[in-house]
C-alpha atoms as a PDB file:
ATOM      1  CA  UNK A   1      -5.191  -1.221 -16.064  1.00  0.00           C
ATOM      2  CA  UNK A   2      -3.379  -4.146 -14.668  1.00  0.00           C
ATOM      3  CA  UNK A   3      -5.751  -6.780 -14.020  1.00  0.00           C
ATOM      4  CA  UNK A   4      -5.092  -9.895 -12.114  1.00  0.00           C
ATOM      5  CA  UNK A   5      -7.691 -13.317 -12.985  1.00  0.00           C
ATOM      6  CA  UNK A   6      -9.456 -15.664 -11.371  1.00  0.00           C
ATOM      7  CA  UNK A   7      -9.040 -19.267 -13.103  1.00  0.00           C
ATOM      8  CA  UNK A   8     -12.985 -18.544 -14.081  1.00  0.00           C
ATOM      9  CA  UNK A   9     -11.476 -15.991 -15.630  1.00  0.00           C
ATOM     10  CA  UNK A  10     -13.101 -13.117 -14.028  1.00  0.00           C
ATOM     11  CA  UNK A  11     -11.158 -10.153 -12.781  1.00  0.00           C
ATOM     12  CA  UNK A  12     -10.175 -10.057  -9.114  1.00  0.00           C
ATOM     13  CA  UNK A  13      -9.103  -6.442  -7.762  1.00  0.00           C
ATOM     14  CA  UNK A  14      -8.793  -5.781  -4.241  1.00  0.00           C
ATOM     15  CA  UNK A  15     -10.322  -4.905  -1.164  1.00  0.00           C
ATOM     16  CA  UNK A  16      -9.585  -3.401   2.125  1.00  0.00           C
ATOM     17  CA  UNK A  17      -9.847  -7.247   3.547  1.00  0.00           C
ATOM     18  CA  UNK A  18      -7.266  -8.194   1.141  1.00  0.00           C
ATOM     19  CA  UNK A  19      -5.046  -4.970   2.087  1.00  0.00           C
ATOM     20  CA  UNK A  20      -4.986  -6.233   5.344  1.00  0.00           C
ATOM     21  CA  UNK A  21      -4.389  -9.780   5.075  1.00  0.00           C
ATOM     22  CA  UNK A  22      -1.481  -8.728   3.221  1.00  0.00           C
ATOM     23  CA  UNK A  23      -0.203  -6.221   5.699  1.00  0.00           C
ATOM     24  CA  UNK A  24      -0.720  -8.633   8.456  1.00  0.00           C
ATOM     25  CA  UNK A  25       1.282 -11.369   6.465  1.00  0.00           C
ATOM     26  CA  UNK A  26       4.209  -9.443   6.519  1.00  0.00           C
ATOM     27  CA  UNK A  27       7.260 -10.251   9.062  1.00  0.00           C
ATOM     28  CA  UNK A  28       6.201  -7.739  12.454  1.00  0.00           C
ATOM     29  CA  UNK A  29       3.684  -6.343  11.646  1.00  0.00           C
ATOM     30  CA  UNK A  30       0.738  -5.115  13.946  1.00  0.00           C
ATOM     31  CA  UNK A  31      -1.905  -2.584  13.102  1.00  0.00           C
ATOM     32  CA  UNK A  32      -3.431   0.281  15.526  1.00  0.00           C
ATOM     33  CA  UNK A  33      -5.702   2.970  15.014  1.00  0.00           C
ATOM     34  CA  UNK A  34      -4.034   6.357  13.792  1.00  0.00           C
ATOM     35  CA  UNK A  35      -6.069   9.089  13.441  1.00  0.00           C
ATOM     36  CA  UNK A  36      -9.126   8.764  11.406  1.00  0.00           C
ATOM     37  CA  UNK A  37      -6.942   5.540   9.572  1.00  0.00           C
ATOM     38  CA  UNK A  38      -5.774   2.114  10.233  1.00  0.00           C
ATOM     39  CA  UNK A  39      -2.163   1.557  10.487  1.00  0.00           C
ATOM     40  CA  UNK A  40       0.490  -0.810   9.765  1.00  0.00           C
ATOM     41  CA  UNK A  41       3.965  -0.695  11.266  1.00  0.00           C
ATOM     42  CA  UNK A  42       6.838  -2.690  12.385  1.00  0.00           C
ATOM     43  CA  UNK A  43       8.834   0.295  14.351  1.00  0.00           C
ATOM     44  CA  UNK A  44       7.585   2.808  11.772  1.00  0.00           C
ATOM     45  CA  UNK A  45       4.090   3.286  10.014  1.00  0.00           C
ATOM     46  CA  UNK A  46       4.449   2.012   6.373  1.00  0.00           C
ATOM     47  CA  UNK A  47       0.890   1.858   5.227  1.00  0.00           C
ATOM     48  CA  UNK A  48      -2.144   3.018   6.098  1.00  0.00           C
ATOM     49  CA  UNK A  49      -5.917   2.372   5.482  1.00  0.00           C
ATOM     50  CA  UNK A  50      -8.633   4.848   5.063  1.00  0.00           C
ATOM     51  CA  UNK A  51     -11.367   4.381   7.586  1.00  0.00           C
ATOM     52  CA  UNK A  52     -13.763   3.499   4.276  1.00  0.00           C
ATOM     53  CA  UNK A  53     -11.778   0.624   3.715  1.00  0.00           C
ATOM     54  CA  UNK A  54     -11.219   2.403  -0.937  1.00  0.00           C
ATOM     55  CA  UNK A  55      -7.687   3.174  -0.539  1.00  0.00           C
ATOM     56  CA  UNK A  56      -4.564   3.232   1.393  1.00  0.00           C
ATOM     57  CA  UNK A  57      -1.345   5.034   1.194  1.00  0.00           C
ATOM     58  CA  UNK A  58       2.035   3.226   1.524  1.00  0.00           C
ATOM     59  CA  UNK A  59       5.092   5.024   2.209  1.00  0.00           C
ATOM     60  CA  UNK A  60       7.745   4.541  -0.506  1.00  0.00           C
ATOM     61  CA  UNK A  61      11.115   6.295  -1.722  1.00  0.00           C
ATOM     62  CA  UNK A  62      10.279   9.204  -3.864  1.00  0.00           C
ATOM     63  CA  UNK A  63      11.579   6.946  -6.744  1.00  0.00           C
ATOM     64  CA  UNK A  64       9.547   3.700  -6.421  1.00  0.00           C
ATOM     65  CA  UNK A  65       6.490   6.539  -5.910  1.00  0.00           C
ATOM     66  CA  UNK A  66       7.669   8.242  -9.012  1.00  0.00           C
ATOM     67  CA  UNK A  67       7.643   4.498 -11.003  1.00  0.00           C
ATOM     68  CA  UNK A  68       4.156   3.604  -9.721  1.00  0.00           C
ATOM     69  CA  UNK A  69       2.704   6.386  -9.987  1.00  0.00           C
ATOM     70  CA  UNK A  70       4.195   6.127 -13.783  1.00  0.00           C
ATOM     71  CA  UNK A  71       3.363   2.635 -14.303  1.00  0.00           C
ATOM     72  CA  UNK A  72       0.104   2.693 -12.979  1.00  0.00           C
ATOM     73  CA  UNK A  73      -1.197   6.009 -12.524  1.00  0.00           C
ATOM     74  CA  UNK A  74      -5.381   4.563 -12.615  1.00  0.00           C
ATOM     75  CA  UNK A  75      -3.734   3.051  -9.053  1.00  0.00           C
ATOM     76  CA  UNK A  76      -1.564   4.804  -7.186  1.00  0.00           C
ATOM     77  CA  UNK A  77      -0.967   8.169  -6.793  1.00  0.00           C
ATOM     78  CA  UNK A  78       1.301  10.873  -4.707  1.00  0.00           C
ATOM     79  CA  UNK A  79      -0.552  12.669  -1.951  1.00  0.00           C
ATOM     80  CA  UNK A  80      -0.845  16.001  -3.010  1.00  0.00           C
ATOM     81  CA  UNK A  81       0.845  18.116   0.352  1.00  0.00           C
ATOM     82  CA  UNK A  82       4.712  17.751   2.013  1.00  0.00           C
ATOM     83  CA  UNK A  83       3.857  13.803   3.160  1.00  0.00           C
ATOM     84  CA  UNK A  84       3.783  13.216  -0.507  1.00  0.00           C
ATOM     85  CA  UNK A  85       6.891  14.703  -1.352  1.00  0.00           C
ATOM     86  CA  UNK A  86       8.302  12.208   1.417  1.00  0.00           C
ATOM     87  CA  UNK A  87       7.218   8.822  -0.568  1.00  0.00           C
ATOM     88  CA  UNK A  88       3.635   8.783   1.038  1.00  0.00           C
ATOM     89  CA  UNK A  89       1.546   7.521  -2.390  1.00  0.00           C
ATOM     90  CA  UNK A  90      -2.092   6.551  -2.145  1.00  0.00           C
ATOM     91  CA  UNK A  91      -3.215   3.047  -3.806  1.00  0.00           C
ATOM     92  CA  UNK A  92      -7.115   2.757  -4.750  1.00  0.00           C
ATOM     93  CA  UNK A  93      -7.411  -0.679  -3.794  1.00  0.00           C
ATOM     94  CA  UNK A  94     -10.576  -1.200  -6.065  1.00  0.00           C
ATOM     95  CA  UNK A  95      -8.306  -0.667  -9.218  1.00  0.00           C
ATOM     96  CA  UNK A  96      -5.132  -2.607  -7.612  1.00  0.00           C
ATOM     97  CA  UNK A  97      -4.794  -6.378  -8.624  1.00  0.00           C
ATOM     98  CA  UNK A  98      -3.788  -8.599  -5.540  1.00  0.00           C
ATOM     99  CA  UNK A  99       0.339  -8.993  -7.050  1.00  0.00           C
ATOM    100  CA  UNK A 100       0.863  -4.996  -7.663  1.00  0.00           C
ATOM    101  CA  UNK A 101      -0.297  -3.945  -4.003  1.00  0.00           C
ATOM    102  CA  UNK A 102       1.470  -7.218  -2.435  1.00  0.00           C
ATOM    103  CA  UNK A 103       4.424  -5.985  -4.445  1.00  0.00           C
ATOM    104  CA  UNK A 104       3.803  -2.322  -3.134  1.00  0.00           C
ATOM    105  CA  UNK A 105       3.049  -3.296   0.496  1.00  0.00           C
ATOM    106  CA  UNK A 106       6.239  -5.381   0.291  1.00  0.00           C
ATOM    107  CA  UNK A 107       8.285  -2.706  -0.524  1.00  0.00           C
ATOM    108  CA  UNK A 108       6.872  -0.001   2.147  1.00  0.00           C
ATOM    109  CA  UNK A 109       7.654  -2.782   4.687  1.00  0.00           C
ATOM    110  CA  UNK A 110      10.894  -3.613   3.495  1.00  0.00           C
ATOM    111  CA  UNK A 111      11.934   0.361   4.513  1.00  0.00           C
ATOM    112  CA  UNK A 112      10.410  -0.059   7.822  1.00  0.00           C
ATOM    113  CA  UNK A 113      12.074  -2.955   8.678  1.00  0.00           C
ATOM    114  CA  UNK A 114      15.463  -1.312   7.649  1.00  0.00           C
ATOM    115  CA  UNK A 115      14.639   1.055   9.891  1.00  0.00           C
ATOM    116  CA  UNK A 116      14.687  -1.154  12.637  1.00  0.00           C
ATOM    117  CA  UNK A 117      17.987  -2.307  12.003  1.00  0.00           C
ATOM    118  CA  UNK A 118      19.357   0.871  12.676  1.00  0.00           C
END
């Protein structure tokens, strides 16, 4: 399990605080309820946040999914139903450190912005 540490030296995973700080770092972004979720978007929904605040799901390219979910399987994994075979991939943001879901986040919003290019 990638682990990310605190200069005490104590592990430091995330939180659904820490998802959204991210989220809300990144260029456009707003967040609005969806459903029983939270979601981020710039044009496009990118990432969501389950309304218990354990995991999200970020949507990716079938390949990055495929490498996370390789990489790291303890943290993300592909939703199990047709969204999933899109890129949707869920992220348990209790066994995330803070640089893999910035990196992940990142990415998702990278897609939606290219969207908005369009």
């Amino acid at each position: 399990m990638a682990l990310l540490f605190s200069f005490a030296g104590e592990e430091t995973m995330t939180n659904s605080s820490e998802f959204r700080a991210i989220a809300l770092s990144l260029a456009g972004t707003t967040e609005a309820p969806h459903f029983d979720r939270h979601a981020f978007k710039v044009v496009r929904i990118y990432a969501t946040l389950a309304a218990d605040g354990v995991s999200a799901n970020l949507k990716l390219t079938p390949d990055e999914q495929e490498f996370k979910t390789m990489m790291a399987p303890e943290v993300f994994h592909r939703i199990d139903n047709a969204w999933g075979r899109q890129g949707w991939t869920t992220v348990e943001l209790d066994r995330a450190d803070e640089a893999e879901l910035r990196a992940a986040l990142e990415m998702a919003h990278a897609h939606a912005v290219a969207k908005r290019a369009r």
